[in-house]
C-alpha atoms as a PDB file:
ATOM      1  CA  UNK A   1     -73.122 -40.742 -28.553  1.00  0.00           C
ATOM      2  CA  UNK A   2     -74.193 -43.797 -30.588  1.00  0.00           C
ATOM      3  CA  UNK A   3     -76.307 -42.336 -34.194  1.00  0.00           C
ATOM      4  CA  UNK A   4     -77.959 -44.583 -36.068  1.00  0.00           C
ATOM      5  CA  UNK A   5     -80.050 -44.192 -39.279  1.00  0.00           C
ATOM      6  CA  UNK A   6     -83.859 -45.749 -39.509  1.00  0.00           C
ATOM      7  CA  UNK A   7     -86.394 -45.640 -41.871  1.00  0.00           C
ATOM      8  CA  UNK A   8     -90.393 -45.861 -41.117  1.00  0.00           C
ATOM      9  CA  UNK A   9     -91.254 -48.728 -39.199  1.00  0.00           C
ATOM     10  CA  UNK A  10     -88.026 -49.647 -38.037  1.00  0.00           C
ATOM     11  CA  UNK A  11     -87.121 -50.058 -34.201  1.00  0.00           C
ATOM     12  CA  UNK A  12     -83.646 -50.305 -31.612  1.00  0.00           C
ATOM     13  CA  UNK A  13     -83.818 -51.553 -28.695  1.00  0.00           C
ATOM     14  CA  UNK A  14     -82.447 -50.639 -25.037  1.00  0.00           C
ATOM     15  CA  UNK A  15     -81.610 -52.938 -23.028  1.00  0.00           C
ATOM     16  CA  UNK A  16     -84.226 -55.482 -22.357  1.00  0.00           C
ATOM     17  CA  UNK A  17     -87.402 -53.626 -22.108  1.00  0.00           C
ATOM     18  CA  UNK A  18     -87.406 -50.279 -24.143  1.00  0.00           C
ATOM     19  CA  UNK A  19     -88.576 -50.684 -27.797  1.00  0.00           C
ATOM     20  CA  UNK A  20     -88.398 -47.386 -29.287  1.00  0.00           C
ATOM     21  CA  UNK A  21     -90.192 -47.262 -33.099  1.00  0.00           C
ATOM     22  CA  UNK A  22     -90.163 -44.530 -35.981  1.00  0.00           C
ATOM     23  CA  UNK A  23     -93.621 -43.954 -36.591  1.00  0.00           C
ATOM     24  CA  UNK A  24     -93.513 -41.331 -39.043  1.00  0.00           C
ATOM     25  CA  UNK A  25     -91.166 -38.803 -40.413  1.00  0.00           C
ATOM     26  CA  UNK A  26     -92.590 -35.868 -41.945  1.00  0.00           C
ATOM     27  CA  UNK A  27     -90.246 -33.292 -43.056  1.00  0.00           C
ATOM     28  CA  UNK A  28     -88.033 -31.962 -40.398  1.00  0.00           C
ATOM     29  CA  UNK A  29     -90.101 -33.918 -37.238  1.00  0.00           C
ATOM     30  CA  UNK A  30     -89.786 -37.490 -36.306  1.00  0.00           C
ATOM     31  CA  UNK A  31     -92.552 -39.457 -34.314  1.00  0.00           C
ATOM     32  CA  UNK A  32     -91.419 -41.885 -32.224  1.00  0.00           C
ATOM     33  CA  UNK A  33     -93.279 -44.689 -30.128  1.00  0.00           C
ATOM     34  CA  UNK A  34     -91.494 -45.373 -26.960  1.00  0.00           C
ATOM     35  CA  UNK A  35     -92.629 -48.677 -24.997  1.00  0.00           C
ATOM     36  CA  UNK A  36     -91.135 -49.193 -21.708  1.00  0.00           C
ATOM     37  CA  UNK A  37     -91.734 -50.173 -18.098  1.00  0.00           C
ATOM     38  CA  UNK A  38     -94.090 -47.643 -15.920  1.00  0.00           C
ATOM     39  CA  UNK A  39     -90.968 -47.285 -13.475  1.00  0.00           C
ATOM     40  CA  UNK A  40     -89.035 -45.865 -16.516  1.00  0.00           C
ATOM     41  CA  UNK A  41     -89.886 -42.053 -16.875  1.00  0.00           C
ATOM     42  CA  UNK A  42     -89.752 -40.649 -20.026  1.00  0.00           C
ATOM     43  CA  UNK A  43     -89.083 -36.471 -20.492  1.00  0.00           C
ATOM     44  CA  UNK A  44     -88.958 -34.580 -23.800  1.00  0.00           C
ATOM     45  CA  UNK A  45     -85.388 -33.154 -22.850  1.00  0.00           C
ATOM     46  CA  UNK A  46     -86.584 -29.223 -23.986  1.00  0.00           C
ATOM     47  CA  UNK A  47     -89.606 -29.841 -20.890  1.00  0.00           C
ATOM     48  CA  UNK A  48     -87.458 -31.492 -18.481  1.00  0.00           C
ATOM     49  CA  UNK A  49     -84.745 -28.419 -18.865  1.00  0.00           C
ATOM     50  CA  UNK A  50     -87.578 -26.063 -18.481  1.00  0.00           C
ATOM     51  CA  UNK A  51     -88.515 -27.747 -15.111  1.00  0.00           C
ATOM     52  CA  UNK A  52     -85.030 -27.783 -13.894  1.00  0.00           C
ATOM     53  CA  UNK A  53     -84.742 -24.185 -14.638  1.00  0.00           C
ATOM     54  CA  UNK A  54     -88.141 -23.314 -12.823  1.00  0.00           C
ATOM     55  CA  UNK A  55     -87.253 -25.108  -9.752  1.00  0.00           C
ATOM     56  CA  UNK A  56     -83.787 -23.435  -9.443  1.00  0.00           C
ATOM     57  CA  UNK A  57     -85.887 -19.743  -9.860  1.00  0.00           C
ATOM     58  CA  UNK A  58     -88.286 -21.066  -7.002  1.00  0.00           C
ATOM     59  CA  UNK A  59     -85.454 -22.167  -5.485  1.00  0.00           C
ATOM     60  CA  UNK A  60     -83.316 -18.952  -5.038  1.00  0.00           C
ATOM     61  CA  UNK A  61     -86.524 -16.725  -4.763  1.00  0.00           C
ATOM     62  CA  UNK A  62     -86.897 -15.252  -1.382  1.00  0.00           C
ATOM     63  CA  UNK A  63     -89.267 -16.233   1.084  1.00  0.00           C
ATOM     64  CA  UNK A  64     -93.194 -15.316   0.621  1.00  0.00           C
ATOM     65  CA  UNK A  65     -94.280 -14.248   4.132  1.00  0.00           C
ATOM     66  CA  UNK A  66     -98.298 -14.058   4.885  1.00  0.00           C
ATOM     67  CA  UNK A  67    -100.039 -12.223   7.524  1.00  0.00           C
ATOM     68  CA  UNK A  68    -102.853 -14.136  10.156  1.00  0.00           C
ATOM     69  CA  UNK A  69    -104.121 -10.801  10.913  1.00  0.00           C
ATOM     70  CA  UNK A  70    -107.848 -10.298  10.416  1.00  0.00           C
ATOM     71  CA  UNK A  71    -108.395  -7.082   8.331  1.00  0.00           C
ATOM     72  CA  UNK A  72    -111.132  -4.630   9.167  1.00  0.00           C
END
């Protein structure tokens, strides 16, 4: 893992089309602006986990079964 240090305002850059800026630190949180290509999906890592973990649930759940039966 490459770690780097910058201050407000500063930038990196990935490859040749993802800018990512510090917009603001404020104590123990860090805002970032991300600017990349619409084809390039960005996840909070903490989200995308959750997902992961809901879809494996759904996943391994059994099977709902409903009735077509008209009820009287």
């Amino acid at each position: 893992m490459l770690v780097l240090s910058r201050k407000t305002g500063e930038s990196l850059t990935i490859g040749q089309n993802i800018f990512i800026e510090v917009i603001a630190v404020e104590g123990d949180r860090v805002r970032l602006g991300i600017q990349a290509p619409r084809e390039i999906r960005i996840f909070r890592s903490e989200l995308l986990e959750e997902t992961i973990s809901i879809n494996k649930s759904a996943a391994s759940a059994p099977p709902v079964t409903f009735s077509l039966e008209a009820s009287d």
